[in-house]
Structure formats: C-alpha cells, structure tokens
C-alpha atoms as a PDB file:
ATOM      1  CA  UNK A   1       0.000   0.000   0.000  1.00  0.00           C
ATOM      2  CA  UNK A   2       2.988   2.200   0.113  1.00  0.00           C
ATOM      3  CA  UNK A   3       3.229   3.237  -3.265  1.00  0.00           C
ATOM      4  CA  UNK A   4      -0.389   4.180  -3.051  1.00  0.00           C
ATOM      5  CA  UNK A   5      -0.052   6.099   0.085  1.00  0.00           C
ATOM      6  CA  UNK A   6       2.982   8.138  -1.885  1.00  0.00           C
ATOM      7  CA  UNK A   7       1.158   8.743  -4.771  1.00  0.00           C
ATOM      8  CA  UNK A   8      -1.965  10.011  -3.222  1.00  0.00           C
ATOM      9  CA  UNK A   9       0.450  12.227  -0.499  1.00  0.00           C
ATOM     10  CA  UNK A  10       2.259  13.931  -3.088  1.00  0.00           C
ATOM     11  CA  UNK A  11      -0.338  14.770  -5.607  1.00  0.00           C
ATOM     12  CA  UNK A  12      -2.426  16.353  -2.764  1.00  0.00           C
ATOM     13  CA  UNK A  13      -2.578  19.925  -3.316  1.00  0.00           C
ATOM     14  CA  UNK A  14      -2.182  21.229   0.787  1.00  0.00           C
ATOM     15  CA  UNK A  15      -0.121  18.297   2.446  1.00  0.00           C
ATOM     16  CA  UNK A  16       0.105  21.167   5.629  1.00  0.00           C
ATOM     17  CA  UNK A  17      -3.585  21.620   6.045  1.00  0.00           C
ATOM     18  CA  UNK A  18      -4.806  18.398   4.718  1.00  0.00           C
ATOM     19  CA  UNK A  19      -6.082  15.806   7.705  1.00  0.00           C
ATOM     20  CA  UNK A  20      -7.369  12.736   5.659  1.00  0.00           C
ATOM     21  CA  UNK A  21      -4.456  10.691   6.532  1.00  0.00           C
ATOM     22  CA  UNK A  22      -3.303   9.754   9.562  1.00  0.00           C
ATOM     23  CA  UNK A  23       0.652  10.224  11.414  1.00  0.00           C
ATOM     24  CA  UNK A  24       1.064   6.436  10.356  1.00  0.00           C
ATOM     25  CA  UNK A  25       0.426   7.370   6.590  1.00  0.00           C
ATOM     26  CA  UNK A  26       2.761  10.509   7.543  1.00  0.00           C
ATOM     27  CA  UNK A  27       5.454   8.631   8.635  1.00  0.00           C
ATOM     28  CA  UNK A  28       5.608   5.932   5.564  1.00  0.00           C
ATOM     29  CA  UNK A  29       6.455   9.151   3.160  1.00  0.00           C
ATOM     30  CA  UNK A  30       9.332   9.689   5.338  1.00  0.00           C
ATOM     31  CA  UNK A  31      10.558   5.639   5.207  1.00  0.00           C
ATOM     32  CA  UNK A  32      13.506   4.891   3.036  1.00  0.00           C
ATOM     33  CA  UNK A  33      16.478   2.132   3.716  1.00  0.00           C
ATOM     34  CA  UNK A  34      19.745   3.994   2.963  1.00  0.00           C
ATOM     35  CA  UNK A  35      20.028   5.530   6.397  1.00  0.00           C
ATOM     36  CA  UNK A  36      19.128   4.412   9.530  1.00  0.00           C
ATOM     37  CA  UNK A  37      15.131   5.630   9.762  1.00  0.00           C
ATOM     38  CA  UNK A  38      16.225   7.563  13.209  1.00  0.00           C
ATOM     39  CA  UNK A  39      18.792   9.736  11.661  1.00  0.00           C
ATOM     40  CA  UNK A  40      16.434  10.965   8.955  1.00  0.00           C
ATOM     41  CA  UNK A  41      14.077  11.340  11.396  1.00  0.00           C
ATOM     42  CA  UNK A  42      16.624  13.274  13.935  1.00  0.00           C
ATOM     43  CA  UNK A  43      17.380  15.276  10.697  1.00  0.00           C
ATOM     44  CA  UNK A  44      13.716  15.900   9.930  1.00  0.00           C
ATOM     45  CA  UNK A  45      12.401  17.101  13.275  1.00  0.00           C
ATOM     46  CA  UNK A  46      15.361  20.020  13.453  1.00  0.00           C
ATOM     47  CA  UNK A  47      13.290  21.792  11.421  1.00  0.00           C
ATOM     48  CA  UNK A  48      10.346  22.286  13.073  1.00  0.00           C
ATOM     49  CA  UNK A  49      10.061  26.129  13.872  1.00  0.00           C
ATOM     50  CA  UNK A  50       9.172  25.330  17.816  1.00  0.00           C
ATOM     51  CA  UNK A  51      12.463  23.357  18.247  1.00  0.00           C
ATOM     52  CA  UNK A  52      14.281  25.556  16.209  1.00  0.00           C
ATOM     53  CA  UNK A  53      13.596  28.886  18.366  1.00  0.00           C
ATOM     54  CA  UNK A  54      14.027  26.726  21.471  1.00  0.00           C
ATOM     55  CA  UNK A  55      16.601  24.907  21.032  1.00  0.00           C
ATOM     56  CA  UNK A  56      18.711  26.991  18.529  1.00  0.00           C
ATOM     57  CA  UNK A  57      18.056  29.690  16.166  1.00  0.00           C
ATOM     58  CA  UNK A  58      20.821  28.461  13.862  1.00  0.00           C
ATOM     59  CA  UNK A  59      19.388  25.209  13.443  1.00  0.00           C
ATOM     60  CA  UNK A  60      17.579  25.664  10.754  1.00  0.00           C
ATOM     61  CA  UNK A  61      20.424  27.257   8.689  1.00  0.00           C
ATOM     62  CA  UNK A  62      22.638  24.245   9.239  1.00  0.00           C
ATOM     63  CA  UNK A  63      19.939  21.935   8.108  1.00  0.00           C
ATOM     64  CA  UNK A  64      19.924  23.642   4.956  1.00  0.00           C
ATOM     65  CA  UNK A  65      23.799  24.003   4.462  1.00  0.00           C
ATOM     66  CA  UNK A  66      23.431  20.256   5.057  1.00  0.00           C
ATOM     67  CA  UNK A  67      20.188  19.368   2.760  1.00  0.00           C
ATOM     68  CA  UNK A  68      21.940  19.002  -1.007  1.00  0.00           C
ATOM     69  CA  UNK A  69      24.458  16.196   1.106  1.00  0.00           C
ATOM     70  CA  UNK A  70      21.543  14.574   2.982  1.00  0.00           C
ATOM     71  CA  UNK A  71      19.839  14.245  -0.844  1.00  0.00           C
ATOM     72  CA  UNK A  72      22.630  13.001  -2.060  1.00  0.00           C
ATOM     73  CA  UNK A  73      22.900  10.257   0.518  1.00  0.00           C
ATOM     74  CA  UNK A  74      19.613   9.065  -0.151  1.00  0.00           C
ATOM     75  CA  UNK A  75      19.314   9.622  -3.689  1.00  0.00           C
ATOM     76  CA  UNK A  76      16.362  11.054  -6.049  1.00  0.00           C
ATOM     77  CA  UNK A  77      14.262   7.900  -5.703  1.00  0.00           C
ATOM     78  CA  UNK A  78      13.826   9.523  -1.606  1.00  0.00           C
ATOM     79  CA  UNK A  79      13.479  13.016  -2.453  1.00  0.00           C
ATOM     80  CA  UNK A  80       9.648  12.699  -1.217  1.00  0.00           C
ATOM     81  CA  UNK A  81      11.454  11.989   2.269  1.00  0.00           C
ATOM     82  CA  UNK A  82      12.866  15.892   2.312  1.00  0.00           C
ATOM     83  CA  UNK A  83      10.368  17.557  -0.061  1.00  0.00           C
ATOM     84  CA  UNK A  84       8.657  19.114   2.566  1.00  0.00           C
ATOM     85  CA  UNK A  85      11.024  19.919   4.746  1.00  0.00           C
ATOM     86  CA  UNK A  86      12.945  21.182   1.564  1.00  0.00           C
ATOM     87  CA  UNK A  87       9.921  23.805   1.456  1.00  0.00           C
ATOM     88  CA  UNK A  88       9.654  24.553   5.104  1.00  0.00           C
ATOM     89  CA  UNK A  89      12.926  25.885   5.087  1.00  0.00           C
ATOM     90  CA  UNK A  90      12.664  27.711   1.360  1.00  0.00           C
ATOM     91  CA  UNK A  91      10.163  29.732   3.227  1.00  0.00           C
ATOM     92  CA  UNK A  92      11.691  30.203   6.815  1.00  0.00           C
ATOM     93  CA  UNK A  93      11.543  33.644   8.203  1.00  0.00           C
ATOM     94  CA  UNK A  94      15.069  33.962   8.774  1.00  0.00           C
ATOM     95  CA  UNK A  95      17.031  35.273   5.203  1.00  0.00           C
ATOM     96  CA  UNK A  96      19.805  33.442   6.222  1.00  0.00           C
ATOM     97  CA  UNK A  97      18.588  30.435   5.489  1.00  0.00           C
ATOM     98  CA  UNK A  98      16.902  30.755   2.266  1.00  0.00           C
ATOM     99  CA  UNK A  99      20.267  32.431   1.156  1.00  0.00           C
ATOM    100  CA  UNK A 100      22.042  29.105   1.484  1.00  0.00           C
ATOM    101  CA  UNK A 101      19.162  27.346   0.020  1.00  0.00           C
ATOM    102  CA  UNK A 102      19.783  29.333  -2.963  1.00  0.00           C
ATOM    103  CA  UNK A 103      23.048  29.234  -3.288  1.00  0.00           C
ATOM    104  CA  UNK A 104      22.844  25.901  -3.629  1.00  0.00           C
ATOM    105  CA  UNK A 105      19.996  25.377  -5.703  1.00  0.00           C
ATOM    106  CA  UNK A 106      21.548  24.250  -8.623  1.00  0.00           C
ATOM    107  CA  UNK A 107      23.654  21.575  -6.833  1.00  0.00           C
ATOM    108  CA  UNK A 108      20.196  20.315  -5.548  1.00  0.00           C
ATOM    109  CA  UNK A 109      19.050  19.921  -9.362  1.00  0.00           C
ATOM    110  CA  UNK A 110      21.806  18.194 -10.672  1.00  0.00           C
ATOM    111  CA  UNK A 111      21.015  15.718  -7.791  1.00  0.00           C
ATOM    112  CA  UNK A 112      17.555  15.391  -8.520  1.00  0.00           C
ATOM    113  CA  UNK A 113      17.520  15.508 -12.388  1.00  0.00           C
ATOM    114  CA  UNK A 114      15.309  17.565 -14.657  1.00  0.00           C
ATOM    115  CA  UNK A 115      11.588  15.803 -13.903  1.00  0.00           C
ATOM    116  CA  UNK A 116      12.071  16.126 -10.133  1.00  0.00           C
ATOM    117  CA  UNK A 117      13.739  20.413 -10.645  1.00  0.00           C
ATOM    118  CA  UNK A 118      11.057  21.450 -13.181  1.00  0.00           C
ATOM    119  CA  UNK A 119       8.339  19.989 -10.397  1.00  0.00           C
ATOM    120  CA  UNK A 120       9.564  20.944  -7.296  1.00  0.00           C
ATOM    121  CA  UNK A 121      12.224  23.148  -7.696  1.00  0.00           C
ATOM    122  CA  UNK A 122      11.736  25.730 -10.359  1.00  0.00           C
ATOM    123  CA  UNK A 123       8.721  27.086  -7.826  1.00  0.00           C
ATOM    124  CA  UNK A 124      11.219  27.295  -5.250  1.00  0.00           C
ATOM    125  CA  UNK A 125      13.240  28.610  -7.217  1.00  0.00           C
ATOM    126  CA  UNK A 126      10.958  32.015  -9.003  1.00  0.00           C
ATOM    127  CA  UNK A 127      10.236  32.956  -5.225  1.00  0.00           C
ATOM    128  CA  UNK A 128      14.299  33.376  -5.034  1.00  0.00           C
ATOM    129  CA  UNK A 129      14.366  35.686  -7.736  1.00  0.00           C
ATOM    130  CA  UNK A 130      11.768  38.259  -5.768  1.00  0.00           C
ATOM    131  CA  UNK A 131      13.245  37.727  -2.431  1.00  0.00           C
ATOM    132  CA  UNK A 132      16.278  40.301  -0.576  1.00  0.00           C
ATOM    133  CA  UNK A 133      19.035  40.951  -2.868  1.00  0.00           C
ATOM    134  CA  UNK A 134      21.010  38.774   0.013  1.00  0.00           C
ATOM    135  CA  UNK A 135      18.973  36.058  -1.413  1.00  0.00           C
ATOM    136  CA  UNK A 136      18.966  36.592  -4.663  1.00  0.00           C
ATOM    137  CA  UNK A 137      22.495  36.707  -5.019  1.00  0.00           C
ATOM    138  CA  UNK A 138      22.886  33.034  -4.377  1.00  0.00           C
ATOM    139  CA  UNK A 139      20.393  32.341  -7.782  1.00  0.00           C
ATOM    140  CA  UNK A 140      22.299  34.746  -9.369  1.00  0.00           C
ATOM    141  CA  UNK A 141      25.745  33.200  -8.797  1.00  0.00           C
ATOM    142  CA  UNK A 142      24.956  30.155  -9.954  1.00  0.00           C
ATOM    143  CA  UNK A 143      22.365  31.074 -12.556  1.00  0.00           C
ATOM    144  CA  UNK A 144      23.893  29.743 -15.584  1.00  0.00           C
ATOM    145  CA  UNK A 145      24.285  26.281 -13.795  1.00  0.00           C
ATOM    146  CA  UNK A 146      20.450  26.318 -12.784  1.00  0.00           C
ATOM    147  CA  UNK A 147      19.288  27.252 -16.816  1.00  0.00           C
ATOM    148  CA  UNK A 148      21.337  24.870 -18.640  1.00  0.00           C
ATOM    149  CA  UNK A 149      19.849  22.210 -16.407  1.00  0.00           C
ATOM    150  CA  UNK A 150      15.986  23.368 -17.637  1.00  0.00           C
ATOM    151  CA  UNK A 151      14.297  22.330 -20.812  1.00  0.00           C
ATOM    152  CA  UNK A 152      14.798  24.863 -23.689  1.00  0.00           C
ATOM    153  CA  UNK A 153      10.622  26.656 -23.099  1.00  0.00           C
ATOM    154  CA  UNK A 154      11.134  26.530 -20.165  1.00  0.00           C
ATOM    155  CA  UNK A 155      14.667  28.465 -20.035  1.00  0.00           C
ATOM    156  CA  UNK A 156      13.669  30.781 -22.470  1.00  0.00           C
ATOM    157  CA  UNK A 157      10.386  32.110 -19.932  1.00  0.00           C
ATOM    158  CA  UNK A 158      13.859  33.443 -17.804  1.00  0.00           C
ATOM    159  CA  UNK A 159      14.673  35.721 -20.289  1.00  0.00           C
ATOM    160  CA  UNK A 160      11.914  38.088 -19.346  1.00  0.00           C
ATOM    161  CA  UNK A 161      12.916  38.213 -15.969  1.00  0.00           C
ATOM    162  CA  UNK A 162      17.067  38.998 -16.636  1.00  0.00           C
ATOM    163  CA  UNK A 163      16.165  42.793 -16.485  1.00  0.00           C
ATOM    164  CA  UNK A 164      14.616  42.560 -12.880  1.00  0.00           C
ATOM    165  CA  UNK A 165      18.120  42.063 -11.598  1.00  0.00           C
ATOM    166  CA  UNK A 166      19.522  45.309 -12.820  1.00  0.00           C
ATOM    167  CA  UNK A 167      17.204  46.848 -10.124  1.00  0.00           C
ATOM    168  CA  UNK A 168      18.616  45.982  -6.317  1.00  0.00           C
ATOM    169  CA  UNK A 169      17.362  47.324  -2.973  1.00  0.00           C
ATOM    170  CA  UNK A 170      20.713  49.125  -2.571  1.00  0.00           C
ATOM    171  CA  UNK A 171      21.582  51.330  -5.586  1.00  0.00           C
ATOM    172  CA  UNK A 172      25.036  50.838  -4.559  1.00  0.00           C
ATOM    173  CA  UNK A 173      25.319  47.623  -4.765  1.00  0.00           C
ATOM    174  CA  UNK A 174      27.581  47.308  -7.708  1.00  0.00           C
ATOM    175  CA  UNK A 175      28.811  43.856  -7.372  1.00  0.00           C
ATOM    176  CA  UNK A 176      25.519  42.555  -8.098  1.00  0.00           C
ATOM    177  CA  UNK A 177      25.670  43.990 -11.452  1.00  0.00           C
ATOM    178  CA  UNK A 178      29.158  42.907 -12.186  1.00  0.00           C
ATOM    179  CA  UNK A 179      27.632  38.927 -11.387  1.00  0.00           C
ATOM    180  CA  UNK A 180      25.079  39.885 -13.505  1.00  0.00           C
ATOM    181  CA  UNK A 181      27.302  40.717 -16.528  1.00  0.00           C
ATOM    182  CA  UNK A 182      29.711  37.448 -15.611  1.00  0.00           C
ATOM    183  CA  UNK A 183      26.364  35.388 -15.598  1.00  0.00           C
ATOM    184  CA  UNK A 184      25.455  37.019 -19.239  1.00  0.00           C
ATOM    185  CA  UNK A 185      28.182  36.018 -20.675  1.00  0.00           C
ATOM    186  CA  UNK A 186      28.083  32.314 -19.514  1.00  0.00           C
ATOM    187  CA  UNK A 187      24.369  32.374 -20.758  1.00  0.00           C
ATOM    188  CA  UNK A 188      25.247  33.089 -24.275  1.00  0.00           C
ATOM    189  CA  UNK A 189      25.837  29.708 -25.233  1.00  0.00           C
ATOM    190  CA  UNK A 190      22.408  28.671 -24.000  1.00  0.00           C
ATOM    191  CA  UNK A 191      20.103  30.951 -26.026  1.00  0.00           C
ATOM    192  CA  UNK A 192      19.984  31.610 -29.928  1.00  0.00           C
ATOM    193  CA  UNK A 193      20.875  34.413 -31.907  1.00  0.00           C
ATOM    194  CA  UNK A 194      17.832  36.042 -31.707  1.00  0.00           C
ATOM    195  CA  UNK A 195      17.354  35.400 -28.163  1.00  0.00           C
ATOM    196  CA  UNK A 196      20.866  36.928 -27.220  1.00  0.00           C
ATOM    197  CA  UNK A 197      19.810  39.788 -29.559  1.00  0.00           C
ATOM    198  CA  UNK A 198      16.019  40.574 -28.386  1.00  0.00           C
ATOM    199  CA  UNK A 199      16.877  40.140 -24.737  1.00  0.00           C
ATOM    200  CA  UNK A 200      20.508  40.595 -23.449  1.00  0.00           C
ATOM    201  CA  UNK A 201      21.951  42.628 -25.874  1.00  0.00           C
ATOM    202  CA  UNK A 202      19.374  45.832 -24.061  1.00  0.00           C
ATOM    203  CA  UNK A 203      20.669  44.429 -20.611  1.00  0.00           C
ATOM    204  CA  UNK A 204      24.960  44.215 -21.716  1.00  0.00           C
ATOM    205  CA  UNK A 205      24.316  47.988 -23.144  1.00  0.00           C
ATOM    206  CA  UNK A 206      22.883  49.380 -19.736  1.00  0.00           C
ATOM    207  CA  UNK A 207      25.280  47.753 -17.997  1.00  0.00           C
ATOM    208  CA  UNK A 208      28.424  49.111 -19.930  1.00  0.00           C
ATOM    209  CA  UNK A 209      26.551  52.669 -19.132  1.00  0.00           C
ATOM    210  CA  UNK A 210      27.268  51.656 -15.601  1.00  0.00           C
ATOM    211  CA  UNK A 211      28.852  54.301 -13.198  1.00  0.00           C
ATOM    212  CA  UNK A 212      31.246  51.601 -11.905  1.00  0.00           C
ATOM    213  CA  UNK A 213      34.020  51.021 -13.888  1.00  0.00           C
ATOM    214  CA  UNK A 214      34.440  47.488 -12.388  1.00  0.00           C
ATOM    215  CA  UNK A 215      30.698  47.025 -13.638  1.00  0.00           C
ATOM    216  CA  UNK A 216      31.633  48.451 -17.082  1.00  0.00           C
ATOM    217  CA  UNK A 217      35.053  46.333 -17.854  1.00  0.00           C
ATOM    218  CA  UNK A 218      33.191  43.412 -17.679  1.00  0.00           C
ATOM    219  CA  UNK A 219      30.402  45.036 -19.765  1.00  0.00           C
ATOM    220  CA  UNK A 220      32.733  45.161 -22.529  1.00  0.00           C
ATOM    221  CA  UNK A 221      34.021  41.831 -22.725  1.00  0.00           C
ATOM    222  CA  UNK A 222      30.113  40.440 -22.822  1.00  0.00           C
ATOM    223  CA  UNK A 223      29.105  42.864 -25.873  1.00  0.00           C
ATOM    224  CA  UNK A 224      32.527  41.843 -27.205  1.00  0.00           C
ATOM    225  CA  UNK A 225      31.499  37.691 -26.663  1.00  0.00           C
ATOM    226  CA  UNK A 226      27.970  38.821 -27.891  1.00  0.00           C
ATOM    227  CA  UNK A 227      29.499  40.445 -31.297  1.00  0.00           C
ATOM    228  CA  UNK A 228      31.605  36.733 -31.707  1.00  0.00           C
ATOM    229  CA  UNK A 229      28.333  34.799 -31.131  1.00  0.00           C
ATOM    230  CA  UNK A 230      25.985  36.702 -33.235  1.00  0.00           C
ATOM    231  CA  UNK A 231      28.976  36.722 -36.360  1.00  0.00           C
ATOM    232  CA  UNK A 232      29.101  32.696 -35.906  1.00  0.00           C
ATOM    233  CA  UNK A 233      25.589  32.623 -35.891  1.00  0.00           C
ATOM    234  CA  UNK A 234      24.006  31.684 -39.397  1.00  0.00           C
ATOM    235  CA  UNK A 235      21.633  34.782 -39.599  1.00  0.00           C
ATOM    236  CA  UNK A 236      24.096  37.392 -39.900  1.00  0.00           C
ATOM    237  CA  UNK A 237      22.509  40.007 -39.865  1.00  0.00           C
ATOM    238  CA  UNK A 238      22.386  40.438 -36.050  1.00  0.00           C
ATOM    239  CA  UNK A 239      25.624  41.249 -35.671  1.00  0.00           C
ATOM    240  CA  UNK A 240      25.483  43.978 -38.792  1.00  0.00           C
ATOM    241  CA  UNK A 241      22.939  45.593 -36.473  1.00  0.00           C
ATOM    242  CA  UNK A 242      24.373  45.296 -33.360  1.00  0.00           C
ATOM    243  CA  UNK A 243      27.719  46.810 -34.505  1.00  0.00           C
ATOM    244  CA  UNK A 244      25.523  49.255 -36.283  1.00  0.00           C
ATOM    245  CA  UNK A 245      24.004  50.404 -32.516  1.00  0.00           C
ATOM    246  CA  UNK A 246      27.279  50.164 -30.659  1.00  0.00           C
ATOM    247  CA  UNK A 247      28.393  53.195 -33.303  1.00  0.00           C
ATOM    248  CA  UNK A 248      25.257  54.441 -32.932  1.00  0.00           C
ATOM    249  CA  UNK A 249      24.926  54.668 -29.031  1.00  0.00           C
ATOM    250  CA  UNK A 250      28.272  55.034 -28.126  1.00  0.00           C
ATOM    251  CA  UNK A 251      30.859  56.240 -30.772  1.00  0.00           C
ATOM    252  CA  UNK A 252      28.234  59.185 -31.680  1.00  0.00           C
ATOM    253  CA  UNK A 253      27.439  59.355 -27.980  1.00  0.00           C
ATOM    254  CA  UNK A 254      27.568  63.612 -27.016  1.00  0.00           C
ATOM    255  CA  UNK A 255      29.251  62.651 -23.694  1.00  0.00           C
ATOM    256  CA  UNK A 256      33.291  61.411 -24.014  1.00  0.00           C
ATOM    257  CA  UNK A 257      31.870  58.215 -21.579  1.00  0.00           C
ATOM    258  CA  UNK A 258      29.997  57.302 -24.177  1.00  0.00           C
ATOM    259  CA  UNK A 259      32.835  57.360 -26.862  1.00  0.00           C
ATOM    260  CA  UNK A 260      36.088  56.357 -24.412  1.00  0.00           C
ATOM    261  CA  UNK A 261      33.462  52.949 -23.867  1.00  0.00           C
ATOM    262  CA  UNK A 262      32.854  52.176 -27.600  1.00  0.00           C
ATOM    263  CA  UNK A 263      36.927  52.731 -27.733  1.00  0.00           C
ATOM    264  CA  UNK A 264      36.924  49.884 -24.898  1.00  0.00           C
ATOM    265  CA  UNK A 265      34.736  47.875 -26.832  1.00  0.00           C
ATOM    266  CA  UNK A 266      36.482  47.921 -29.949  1.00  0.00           C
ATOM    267  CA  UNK A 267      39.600  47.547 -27.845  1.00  0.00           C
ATOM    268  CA  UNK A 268      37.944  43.916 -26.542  1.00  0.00           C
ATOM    269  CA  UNK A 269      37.230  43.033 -29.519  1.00  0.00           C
ATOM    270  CA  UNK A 270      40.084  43.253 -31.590  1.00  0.00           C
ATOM    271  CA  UNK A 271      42.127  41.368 -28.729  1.00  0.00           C
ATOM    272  CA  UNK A 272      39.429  38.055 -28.573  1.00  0.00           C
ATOM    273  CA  UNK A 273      39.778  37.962 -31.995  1.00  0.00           C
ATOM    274  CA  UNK A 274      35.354  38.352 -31.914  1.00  0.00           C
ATOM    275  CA  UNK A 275      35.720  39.435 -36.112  1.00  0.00           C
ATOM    276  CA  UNK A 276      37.457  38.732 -39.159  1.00  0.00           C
ATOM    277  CA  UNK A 277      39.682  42.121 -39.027  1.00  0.00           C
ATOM    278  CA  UNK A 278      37.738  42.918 -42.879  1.00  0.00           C
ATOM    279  CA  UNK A 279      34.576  43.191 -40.514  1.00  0.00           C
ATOM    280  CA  UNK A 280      36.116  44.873 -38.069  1.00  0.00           C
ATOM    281  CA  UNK A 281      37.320  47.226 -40.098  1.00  0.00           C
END
C-alpha cells in the first residue's frame, strides 16, 4: 500500500492543512532504507520552527547548508522523504537560510535531475528571484548552472525576468551587477541568436553605461562575446545591427563616456579575436 499512500500524499494539493491521513500514513512518506530511519528522522524534526527557536536559532540554517548532502545520501528515488522539509525551510523567516538554500539550488538539481527540478524546484526557485538581494544573489551566482539544467521553453520564460536584476534594494550595490554581466556572458551559449539579440543585448548595453568602472570592464568583454556569437551565428545580420548600434549609441554618444566605452569595446574586440579584421574594419 505504500506506493499508493505516496502517490496520493504527493499529488495532494495542501499536504500542511490536509487531515485525511493519519501520522502512520505521515510517517511511511518519510521511510527509506539507505540511512538508519532515526537519523532521517533526527534530521527531519530540526526543522520544526518550535524546536528551532528553542533549542537553537541556527538550526535551521545548518539543516539547509546540510540538505543538497543529505539528498545526495539518499538519492532522487527519496526526495519525497525531504520535499517538505525542503519547502519549510525555502520559506523560513530567517534570510539566512533561504540564502544558502539558494546558493545551492543548482547543486540540488543536478542531484535530482530535470523531472524532479522542473516539479519541485523551479517554484522554489521564481520565489528566489523576488526575495532580498542577500537572497537573490545566491540564484544569481549560480544562474547559468540552474538554466542549462531546464528544458529549452522553459529556459527561455527566464529571459523576461534577466532585467529585474539590474534593479537591487541598494543602488550601490555594484557587485551585483558585475555577477550579472559574468552570468550574461556564460548564458550566451544557452540561447539563440535572436534570443541573445532581443533580450541581453538591451541588458549588456545598460550595464556598460554603468557608473562603476568594475561594472563596465566586464560590460565590454560580454558585448565583445555577444558580437563573436551573433557573427558565428548563421543569420548574420544580427551582428550587422548590433555593430551598427554600438556606433550608434556610443561612438556618436555627445558625452566622451559614451565614446572612451565604444573605444573599450572595440579595444575587446580586436584582442578576442570576436571578427574577421575585414569586418572589423
């Protein structure tokens, strides 16, 4: 009856309000046979918020330091064993310990494989990407190794969101941006042409406007890998009219900013070898 009790547990819409089943049925989801049942269960109950604020309020962030390890231990085919304690703790009040759910998020997917992070991850997940910028920084880190792990639709629906994280609750919080340009640049290879040029190519040019100049170095070497992409890519004529906006934008800019960073640019270029020098030229 196991299987049945499983089934019918995780396909139930509220498992935290829902009182059809009984603690027996409650403690079956949590049986598995590659750890002794009373150290999962030791593990399990540390999360409980009464125990936590009793016993110690940094329980709860060592249990999730420790979750990706205790998944690996007992494999995908258990994940319904820490499912729900993998969601108590993606929604604990403390920051702390979402931030080191997320910034190991993607370790968590490679564990569980793509069925098991498009159903009960990629939730988890989108509520990262609104949370504090503490938080999000963990996605962010890592968010190249999260998307490449995600079907193509369903990769592609992050695109619309890549803008959100050039806003951050503390203006000056330029490191942020420089992740967010490192990140770009990784992402290139998992998007086509048009993609790169609909989406990131707006994001790379605000961010080699940036007032930090740490910000706007790294700027140039992702409109520099986006130029080499776009010329490799068989429709050619993104790159004709993204070289055409970098004069536009920047050489013809009013302010010398604009032009000493289409100088950088060209600079980046010419040293990655992004062009045939006849293009370049």
């Amino acid at each position: 009856n196991m299987d049945s009790t499983l089934h019918y547990i995780h396909n139930d819409s509220d498992l935290s309000t829902n009182s059809s089943f009984s603690p027996e049925e409650e403690r079956k989801s949590k049986v598995q046979d590659v750890v002794p049942q009373a150290l999962l269960d030791q593990y399990l109950s540390m999360t409980d918020p009464s125990r936590a604020q009793t016993v110690d309020t940094e329980i709860a962030k060592h249990c999730a330091y420790s979750l990706p390890g205790v998944a690996l231990t007992l494999g995908r085919q258990n994940w319904h064993c820490l499912k729900d304690t993998y969601e108590t703790l993606a929604s604990d009040m403390q920051w702390k310990v979402r931030r080191t759910l997320a910034f190991s998020i993607h370790e968590l997917a490679v564990i569980l494989g793509d069925q098991l992070t498009a159903g009960d991850l990629v939730p988890v997940f989108n509520g990262f990407l609104k949370d504090l910028d503490e938080v999000r920084i963990g996605v962010l880190k890592h968010l190249h190794d999260f998307l490449k792990l995600l079907h193509l639709d369903k990769r592609r629906e992050y695109l619309y969101q890549l803008q959100e994280f050039l806003v951050t609750d503390n203006s000056r919080n330029w490191r942020f941006r420089a992740e967010l340009a490192e990140q770009l640049i990784l992402l290139l290879d998992l998007y086509s042409a048009r993609d790169i040029y609909d989406y990131l190519r707006p994001i790379a040019f605000s961010l080699c406007a940036d007032k930090v100049s740490s910000v706007r170095w790294i700027s140039y070497k992702l409109v520099s890998e986006m130029v080499k992409k776009l010329y490799m890519a068989s429709t050619s004529t993104f790159v004709i009219d993204l070289m055409n906006e970098l004069v536009e934008k920047f050489c013809r800019c009013r302010k010398w900013s604009g032009r000493q960073t289409f100088v950088f640019i060209c600079q980046t270029i010419s040293e990655d070898d992004c062009l045939p020098m006849d293009q370049f030229a």
